[in-house]
PDB file of N, CA and C in Angstrom:
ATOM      1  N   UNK A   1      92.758  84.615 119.096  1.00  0.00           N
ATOM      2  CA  UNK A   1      92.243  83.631 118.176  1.00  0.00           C
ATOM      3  C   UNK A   1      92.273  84.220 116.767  1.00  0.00           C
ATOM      4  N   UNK A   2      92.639  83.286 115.820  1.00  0.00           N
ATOM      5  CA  UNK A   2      92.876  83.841 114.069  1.00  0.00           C
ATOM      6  C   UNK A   2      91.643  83.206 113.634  1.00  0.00           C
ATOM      7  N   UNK A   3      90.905  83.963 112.386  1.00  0.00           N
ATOM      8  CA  UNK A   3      90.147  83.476 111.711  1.00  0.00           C
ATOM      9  C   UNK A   3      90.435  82.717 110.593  1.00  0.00           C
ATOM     10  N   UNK A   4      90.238  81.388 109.802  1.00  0.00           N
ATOM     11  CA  UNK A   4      90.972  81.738 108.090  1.00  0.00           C
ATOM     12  C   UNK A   4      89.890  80.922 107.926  1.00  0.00           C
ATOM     13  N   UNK A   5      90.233  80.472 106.360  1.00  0.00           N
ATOM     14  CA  UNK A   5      88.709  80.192 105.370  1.00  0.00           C
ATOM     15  C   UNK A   5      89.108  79.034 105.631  1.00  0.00           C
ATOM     16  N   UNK A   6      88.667  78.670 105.025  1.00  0.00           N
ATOM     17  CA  UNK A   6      88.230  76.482 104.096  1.00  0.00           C
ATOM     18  C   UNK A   6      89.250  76.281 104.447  1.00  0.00           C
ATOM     19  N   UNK A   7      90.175  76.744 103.742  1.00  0.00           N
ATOM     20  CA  UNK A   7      91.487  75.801 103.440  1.00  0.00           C
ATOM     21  C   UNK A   7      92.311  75.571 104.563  1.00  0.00           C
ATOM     22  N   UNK A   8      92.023  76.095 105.341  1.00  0.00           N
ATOM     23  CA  UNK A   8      92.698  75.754 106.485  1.00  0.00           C
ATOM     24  C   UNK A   8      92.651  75.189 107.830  1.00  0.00           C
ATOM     25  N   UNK A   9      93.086  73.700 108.149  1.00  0.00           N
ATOM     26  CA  UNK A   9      92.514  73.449 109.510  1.00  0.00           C
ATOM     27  C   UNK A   9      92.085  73.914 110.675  1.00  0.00           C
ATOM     28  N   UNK A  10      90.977  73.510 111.046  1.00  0.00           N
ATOM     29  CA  UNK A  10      90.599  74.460 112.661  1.00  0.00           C
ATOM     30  C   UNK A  10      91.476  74.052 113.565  1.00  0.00           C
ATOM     31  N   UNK A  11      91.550  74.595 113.966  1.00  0.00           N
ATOM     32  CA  UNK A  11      92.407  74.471 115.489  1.00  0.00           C
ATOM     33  C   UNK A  11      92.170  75.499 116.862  1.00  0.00           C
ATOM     34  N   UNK A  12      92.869  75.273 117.855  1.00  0.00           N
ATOM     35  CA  UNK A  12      92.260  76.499 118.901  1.00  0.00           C
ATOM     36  C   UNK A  12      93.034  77.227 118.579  1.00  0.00           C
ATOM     37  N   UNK A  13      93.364  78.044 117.798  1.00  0.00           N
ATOM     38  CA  UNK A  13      94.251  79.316 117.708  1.00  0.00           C
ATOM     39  C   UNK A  13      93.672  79.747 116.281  1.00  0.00           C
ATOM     40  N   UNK A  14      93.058  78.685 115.517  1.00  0.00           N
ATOM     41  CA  UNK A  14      92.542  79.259 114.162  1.00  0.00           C
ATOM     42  C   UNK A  14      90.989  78.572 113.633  1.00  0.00           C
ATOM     43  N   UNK A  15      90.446  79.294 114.254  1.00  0.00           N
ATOM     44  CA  UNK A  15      89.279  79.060 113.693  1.00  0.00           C
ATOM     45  C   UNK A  15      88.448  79.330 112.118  1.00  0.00           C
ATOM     46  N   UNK A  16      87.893  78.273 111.716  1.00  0.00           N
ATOM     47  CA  UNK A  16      87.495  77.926 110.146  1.00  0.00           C
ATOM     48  C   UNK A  16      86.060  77.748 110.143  1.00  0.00           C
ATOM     49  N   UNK A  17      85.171  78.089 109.593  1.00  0.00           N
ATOM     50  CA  UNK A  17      83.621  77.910 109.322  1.00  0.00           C
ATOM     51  C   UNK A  17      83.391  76.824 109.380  1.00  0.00           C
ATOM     52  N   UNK A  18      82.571  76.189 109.388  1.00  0.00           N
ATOM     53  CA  UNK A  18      81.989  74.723 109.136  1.00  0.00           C
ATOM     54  C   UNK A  18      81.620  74.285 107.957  1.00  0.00           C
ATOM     55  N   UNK A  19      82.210  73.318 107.089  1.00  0.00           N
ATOM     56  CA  UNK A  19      82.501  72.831 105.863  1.00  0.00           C
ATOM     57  C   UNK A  19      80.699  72.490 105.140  1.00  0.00           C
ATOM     58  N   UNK A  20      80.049  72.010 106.180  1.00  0.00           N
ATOM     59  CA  UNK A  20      78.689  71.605 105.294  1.00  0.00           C
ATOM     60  C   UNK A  20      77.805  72.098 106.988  1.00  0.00           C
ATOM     61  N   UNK A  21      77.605  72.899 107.221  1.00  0.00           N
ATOM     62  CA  UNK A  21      76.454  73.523 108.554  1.00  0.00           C
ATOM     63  C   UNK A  21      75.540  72.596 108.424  1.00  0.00           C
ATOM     64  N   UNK A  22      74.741  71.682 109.584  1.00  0.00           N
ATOM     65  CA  UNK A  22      74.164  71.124 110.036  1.00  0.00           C
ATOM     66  C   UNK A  22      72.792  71.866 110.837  1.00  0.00           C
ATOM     67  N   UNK A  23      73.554  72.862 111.938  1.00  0.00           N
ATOM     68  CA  UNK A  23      72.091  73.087 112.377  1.00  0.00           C
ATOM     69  C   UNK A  23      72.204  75.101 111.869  1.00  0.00           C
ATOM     70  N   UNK A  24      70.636  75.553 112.251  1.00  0.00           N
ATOM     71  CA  UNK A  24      71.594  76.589 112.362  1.00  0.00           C
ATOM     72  C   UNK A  24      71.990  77.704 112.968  1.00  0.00           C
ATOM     73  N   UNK A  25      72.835  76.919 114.178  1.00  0.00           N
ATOM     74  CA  UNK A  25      73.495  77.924 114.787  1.00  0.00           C
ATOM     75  C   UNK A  25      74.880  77.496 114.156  1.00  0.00           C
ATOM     76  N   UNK A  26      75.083  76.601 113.177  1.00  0.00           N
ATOM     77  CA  UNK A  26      76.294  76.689 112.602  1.00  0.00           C
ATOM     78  C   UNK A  26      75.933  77.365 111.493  1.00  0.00           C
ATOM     79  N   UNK A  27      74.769  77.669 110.679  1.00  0.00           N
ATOM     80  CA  UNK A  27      75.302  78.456 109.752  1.00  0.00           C
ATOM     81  C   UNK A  27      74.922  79.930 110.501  1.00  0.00           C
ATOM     82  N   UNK A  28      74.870  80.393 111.649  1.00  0.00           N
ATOM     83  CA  UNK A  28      74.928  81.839 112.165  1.00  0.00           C
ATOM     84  C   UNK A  28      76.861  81.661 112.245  1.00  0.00           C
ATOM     85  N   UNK A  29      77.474  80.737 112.615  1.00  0.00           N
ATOM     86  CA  UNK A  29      78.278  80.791 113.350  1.00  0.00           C
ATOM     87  C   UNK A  29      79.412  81.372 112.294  1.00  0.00           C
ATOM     88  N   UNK A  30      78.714  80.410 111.039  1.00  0.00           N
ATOM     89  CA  UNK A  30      79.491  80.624 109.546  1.00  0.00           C
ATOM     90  C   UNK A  30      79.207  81.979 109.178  1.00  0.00           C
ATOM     91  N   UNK A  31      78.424  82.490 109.098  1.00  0.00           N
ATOM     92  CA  UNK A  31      77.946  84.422 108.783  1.00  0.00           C
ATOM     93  C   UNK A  31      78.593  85.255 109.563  1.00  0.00           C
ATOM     94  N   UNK A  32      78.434  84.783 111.027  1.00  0.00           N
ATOM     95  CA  UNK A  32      79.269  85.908 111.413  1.00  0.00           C
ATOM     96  C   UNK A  32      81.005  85.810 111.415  1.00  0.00           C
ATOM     97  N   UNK A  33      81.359  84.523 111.003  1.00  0.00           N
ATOM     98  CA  UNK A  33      82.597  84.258 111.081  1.00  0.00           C
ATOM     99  C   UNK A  33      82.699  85.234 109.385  1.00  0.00           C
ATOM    100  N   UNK A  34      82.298  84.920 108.915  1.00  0.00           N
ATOM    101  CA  UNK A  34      82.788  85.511 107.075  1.00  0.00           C
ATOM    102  C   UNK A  34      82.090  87.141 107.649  1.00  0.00           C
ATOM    103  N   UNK A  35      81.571  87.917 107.967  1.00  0.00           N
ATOM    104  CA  UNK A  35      81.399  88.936 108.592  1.00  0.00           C
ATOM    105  C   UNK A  35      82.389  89.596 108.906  1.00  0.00           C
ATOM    106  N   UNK A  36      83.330  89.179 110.310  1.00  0.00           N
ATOM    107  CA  UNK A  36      84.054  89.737 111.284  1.00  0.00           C
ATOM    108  C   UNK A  36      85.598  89.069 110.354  1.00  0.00           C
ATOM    109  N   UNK A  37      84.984  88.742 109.155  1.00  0.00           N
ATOM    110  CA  UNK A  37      87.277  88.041 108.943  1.00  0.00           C
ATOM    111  C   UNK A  37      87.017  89.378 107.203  1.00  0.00           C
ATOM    112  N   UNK A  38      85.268  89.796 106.940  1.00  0.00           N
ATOM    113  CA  UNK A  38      85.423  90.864 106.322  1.00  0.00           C
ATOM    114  C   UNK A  38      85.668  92.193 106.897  1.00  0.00           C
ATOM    115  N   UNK A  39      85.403  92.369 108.022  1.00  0.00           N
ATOM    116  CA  UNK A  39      86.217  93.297 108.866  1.00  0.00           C
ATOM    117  C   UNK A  39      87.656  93.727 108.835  1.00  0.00           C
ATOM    118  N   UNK A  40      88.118  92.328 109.425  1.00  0.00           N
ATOM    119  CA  UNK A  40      89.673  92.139 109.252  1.00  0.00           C
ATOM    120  C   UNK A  40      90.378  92.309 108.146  1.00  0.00           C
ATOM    121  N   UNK A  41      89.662  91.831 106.908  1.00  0.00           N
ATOM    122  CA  UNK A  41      90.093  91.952 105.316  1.00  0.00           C
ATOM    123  C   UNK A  41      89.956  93.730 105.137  1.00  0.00           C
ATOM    124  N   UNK A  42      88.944  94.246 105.358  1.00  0.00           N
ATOM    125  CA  UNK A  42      88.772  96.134 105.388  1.00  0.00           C
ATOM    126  C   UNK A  42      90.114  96.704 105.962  1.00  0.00           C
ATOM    127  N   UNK A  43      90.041  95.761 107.146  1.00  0.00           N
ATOM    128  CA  UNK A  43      91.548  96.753 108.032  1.00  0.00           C
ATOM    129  C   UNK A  43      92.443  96.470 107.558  1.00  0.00           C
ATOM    130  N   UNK A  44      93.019  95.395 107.198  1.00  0.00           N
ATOM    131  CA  UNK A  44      94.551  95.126 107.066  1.00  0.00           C
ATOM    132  C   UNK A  44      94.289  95.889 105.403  1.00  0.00           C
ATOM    133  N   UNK A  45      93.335  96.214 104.515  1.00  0.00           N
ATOM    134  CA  UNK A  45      93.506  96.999 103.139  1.00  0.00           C
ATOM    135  C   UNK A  45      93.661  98.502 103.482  1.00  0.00           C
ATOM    136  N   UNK A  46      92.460  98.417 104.705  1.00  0.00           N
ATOM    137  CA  UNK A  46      93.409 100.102 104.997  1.00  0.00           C
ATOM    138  C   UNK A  46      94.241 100.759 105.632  1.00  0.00           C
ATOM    139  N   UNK A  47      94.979  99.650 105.806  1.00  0.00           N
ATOM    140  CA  UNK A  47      96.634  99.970 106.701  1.00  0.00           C
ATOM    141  C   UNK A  47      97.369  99.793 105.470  1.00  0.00           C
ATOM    142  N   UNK A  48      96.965  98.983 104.289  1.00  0.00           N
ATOM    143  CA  UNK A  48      98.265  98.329 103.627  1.00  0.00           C
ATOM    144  C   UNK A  48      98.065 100.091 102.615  1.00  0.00           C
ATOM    145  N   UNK A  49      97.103 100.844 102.165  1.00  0.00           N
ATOM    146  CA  UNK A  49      96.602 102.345 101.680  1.00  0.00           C
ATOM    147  C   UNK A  49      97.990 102.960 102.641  1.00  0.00           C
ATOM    148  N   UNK A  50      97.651 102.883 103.777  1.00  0.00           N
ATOM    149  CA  UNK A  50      98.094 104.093 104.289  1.00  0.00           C
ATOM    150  C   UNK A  50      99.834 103.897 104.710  1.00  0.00           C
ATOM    151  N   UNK A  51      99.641 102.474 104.482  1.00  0.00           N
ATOM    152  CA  UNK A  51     101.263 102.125 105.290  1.00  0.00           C
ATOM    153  C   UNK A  51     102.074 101.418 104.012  1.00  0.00           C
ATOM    154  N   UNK A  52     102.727 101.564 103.121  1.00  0.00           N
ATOM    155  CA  UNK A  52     103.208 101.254 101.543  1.00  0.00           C
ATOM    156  C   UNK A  52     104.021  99.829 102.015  1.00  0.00           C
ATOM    157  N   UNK A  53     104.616  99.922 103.427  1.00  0.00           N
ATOM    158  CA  UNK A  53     105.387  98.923 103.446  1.00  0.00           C
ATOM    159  C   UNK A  53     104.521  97.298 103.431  1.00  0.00           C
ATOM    160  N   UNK A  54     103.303  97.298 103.947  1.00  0.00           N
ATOM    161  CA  UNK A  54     102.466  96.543 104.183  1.00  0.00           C
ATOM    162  C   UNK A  54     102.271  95.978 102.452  1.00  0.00           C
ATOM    163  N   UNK A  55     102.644  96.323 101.502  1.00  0.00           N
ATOM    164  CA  UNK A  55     101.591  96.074 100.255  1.00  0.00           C
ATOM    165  C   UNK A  55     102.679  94.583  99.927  1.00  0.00           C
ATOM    166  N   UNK A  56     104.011  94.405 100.454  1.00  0.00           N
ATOM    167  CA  UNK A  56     104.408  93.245 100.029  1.00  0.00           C
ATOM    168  C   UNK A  56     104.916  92.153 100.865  1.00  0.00           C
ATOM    169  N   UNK A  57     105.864  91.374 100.423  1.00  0.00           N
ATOM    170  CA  UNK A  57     106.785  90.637 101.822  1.00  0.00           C
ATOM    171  C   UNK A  57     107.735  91.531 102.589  1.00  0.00           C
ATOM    172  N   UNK A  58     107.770  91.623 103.739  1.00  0.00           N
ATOM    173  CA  UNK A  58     108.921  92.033 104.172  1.00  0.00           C
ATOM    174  C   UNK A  58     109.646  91.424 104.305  1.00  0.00           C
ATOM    175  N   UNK A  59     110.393  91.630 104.650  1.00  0.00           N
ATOM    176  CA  UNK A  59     112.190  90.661 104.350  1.00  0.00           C
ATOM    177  C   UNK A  59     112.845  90.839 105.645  1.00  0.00           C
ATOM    178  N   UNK A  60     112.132  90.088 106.169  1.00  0.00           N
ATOM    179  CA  UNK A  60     112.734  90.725 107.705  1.00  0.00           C
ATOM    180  C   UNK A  60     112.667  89.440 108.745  1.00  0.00           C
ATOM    181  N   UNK A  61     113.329  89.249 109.838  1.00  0.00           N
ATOM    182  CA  UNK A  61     113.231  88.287 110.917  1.00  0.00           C
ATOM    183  C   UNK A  61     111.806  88.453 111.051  1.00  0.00           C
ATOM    184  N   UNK A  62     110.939  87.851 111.649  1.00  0.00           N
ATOM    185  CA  UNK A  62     109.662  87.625 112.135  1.00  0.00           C
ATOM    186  C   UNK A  62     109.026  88.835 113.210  1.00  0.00           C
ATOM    187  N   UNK A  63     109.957  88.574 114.274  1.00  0.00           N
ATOM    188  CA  UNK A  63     109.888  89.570 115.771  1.00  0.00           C
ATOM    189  C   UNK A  63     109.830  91.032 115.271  1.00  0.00           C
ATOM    190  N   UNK A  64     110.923  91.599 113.918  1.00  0.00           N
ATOM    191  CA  UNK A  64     111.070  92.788 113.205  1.00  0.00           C
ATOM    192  C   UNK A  64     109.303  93.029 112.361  1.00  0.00           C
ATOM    193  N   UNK A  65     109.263  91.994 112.049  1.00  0.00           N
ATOM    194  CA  UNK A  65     107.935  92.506 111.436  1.00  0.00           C
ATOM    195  C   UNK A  65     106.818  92.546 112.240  1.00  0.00           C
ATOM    196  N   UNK A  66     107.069  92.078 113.362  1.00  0.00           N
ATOM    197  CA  UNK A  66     105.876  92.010 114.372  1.00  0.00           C
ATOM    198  C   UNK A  66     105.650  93.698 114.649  1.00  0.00           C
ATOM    199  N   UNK A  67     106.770  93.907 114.813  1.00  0.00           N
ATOM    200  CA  UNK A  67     107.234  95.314 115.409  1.00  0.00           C
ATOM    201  C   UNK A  67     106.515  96.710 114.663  1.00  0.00           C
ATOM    202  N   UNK A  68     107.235  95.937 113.091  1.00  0.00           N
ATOM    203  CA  UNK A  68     106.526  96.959 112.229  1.00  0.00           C
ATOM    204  C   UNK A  68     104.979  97.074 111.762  1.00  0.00           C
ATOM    205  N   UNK A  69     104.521  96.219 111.985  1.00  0.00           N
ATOM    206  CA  UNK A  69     103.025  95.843 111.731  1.00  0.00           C
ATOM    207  C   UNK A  69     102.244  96.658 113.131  1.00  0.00           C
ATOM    208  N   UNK A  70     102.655  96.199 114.261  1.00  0.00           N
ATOM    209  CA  UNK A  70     102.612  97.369 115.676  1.00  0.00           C
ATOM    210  C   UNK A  70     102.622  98.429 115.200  1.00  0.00           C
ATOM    211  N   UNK A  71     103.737  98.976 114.930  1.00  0.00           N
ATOM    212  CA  UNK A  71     104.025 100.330 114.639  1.00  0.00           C
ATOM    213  C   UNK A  71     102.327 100.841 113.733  1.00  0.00           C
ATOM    214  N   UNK A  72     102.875 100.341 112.695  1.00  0.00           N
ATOM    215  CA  UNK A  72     101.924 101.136 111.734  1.00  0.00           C
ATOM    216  C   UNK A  72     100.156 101.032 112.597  1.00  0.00           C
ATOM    217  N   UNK A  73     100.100  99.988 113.689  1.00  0.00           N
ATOM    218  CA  UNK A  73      98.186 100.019 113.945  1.00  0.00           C
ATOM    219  C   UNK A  73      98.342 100.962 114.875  1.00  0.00           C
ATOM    220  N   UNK A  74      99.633 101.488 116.052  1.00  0.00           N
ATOM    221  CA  UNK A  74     100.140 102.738 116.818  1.00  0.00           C
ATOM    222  C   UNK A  74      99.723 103.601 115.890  1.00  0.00           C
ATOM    223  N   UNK A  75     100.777 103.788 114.622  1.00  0.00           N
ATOM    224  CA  UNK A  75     100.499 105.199 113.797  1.00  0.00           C
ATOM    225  C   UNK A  75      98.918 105.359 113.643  1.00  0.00           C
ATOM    226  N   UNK A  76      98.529 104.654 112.716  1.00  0.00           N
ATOM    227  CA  UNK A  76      96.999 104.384 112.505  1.00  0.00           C
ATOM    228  C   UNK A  76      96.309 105.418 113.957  1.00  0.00           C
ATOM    229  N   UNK A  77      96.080 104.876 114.881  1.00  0.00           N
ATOM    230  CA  UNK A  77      95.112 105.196 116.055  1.00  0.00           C
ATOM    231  C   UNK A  77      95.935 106.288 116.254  1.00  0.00           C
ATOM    232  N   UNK A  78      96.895 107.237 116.528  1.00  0.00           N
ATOM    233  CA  UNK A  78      97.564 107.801 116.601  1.00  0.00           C
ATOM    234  C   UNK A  78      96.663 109.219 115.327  1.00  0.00           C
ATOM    235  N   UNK A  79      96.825 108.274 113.916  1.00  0.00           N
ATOM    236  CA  UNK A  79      96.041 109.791 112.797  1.00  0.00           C
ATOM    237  C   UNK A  79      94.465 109.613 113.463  1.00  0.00           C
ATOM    238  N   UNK A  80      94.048 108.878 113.878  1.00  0.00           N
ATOM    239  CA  UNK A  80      92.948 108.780 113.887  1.00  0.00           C
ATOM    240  C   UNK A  80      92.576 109.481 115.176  1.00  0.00           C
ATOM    241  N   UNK A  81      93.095 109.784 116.792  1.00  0.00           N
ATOM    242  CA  UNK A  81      92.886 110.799 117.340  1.00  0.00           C
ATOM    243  C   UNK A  81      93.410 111.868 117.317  1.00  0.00           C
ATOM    244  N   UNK A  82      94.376 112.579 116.323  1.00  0.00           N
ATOM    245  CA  UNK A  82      94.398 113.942 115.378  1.00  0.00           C
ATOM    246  C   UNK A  82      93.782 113.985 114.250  1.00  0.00           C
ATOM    247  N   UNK A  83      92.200 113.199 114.315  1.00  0.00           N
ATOM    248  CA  UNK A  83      91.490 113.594 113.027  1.00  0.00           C
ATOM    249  C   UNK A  83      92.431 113.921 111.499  1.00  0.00           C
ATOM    250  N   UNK A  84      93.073 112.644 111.605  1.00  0.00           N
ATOM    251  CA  UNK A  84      93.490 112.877 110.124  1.00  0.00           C
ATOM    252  C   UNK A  84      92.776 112.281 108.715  1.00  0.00           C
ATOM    253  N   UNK A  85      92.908 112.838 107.832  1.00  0.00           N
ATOM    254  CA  UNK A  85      91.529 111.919 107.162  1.00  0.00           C
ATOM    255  C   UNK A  85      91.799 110.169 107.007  1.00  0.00           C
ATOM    256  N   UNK A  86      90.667 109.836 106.986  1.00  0.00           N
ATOM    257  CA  UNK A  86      90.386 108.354 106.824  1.00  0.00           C
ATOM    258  C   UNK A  86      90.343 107.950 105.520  1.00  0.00           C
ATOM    259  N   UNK A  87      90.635 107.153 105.142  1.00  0.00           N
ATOM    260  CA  UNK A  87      90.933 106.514 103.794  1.00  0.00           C
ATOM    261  C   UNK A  87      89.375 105.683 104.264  1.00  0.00           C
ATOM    262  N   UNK A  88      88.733 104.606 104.565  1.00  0.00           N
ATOM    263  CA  UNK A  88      87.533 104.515 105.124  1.00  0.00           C
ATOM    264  C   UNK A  88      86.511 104.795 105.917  1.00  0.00           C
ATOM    265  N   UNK A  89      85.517 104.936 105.250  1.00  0.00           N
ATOM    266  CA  UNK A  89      84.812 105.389 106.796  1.00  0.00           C
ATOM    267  C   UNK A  89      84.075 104.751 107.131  1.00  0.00           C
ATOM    268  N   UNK A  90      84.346 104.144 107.933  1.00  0.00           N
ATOM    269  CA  UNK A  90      83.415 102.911 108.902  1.00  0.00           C
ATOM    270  C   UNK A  90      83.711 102.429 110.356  1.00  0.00           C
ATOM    271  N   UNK A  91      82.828 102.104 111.062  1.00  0.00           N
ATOM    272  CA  UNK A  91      82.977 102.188 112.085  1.00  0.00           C
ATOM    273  C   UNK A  91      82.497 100.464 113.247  1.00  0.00           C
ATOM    274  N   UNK A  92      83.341 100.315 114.071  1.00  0.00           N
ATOM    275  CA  UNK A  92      82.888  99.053 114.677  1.00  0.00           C
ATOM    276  C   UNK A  92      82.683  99.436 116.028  1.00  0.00           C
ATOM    277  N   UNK A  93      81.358  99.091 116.757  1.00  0.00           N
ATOM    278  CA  UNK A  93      81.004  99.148 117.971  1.00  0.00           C
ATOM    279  C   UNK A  93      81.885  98.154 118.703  1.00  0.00           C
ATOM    280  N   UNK A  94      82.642  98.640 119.938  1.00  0.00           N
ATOM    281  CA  UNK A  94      83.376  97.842 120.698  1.00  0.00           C
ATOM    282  C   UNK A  94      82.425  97.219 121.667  1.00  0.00           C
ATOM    283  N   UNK A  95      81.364  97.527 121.830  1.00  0.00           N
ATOM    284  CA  UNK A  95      80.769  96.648 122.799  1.00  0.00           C
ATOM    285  C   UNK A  95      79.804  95.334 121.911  1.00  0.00           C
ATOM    286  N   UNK A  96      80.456  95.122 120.876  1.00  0.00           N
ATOM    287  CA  UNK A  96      79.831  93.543 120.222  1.00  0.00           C
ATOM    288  C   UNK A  96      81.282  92.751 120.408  1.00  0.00           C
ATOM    289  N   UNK A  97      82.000  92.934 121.495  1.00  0.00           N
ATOM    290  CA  UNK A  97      83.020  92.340 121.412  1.00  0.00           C
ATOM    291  C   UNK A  97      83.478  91.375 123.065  1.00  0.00           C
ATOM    292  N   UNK A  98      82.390  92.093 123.769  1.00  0.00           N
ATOM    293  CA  UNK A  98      82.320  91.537 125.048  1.00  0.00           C
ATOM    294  C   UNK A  98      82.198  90.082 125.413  1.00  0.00           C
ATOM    295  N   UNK A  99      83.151  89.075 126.146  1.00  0.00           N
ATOM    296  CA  UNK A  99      82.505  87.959 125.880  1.00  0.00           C
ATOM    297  C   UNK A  99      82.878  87.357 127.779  1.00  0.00           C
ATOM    298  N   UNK A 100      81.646  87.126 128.010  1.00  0.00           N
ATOM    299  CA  UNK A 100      81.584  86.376 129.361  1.00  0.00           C
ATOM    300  C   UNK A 100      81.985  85.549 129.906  1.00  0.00           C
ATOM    301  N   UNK A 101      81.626  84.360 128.890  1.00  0.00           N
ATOM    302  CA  UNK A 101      82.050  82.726 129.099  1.00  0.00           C
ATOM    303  C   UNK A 101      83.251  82.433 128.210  1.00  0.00           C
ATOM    304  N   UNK A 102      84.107  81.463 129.331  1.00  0.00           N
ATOM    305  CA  UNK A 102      85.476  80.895 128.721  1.00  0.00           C
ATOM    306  C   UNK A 102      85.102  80.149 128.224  1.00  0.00           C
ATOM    307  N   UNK A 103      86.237  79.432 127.380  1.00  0.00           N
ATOM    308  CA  UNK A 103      85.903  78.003 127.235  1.00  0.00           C
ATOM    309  C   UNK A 103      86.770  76.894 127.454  1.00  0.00           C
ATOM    310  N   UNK A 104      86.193  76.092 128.407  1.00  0.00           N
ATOM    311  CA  UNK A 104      86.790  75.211 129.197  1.00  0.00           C
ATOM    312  C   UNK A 104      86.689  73.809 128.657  1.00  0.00           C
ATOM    313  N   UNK A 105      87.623  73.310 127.817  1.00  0.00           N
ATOM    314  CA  UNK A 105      87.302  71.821 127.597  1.00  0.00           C
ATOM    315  C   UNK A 105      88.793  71.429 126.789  1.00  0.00           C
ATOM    316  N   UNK A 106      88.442  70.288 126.023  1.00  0.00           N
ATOM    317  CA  UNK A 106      89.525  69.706 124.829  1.00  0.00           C
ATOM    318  C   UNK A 106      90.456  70.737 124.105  1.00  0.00           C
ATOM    319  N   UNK A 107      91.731  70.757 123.996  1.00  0.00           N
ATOM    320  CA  UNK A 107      92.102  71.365 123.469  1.00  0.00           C
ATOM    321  C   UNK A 107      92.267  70.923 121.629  1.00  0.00           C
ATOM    322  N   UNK A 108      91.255  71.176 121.501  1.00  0.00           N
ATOM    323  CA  UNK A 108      90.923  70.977 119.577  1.00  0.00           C
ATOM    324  C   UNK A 108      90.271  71.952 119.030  1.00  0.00           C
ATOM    325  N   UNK A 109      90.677  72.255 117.824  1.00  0.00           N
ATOM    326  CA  UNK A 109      89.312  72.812 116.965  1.00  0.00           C
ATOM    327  C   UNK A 109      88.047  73.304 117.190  1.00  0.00           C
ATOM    328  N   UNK A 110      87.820  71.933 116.766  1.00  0.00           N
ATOM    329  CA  UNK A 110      86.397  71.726 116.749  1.00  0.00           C
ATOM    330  C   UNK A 110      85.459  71.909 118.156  1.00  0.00           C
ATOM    331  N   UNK A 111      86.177  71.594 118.874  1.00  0.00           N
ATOM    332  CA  UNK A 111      86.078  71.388 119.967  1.00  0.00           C
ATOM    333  C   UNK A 111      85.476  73.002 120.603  1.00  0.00           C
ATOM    334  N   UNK A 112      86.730  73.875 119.829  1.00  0.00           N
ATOM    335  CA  UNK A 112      86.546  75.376 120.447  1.00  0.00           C
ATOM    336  C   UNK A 112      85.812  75.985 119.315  1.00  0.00           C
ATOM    337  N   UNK A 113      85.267  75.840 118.213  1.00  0.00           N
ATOM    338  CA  UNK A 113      84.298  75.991 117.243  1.00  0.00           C
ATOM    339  C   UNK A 113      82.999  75.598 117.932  1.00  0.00           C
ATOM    340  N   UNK A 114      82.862  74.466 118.519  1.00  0.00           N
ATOM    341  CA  UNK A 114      81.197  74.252 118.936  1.00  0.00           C
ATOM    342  C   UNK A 114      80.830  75.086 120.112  1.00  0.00           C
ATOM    343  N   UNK A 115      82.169  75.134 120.906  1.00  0.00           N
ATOM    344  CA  UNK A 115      81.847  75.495 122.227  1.00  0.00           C
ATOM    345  C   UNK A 115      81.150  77.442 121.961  1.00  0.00           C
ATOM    346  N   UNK A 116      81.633  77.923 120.579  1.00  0.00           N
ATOM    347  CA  UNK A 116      81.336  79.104 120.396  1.00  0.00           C
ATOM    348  C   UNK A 116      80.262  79.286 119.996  1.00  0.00           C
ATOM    349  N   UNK A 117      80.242  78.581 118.847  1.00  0.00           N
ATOM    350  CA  UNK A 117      78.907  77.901 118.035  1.00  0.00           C
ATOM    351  C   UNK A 117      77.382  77.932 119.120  1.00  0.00           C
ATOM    352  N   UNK A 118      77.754  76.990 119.813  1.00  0.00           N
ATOM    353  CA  UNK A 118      76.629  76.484 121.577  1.00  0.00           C
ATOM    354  C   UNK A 118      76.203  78.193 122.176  1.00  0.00           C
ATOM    355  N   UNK A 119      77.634  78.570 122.277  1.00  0.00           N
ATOM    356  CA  UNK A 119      77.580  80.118 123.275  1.00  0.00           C
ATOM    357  C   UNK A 119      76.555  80.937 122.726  1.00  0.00           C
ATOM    358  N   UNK A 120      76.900  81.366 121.169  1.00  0.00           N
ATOM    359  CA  UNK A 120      76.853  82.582 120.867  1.00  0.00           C
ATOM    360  C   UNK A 120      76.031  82.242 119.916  1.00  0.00           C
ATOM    361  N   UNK A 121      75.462  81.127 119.110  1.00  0.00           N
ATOM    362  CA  UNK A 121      74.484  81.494 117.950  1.00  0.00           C
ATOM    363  C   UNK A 121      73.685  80.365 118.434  1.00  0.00           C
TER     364      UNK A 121
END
């Protein structure tokens, strides 16, 4: 599942905050969503530090850049169990990542926004 902001429709593959939160487990749902996509914004800045190719477009078939984007989160974990220095230092507990319940219903958005929304806040 992708996170993105406002501007972009929800869907089940991309989930978007809720435009005006109603109760609030939508505005938990909205905090931790802008939370965990500032996470994502930290990592992909400190791959694009450590990996030069990352800082622009690549110019490449799609599948090629998939490859290279791989590569460099390999390299990454790779300096990181030979203690090489960190350009950040911060750290994410993998066990806030555990999740029990599927979700079984409509294939929409919104649909998979509430059902998370309901779950988890």
């Amino acid at each position: 599942m992708l996170l993105g902001d406002s501007g972009y429709a929800c869907t089940p593959f991309l989930q978007t905050p809720y435009a005006h939160p109603q109760t609030r487990s939508e505005e938990r749902f909205n905090e931790a969503h802008k939370t965990t996509r500032c996470i994502i914004e930290r990592t992909f800045g400190l791959l694009k530090r450590r990996f030069h190719i990352l800082h622009s477009e690549i110019r490449m078939v799609p599948d090629r850049v998939c490859t290279i984007v791989a590569a460099c989160f390999v390299l990454h974990n790779i300096a990181l169990s030979l203690r090489e220095p960190e350009i950040d230092d911060w750290d994410i507990d993998e066990g806030d990542f555990d999740v029990e319940e599927q979700y079984r219903g409509p294939e929409n958005g919104n649909a998979v926004r509430k059902h998370i929304t309901d779950t988890f806040f």
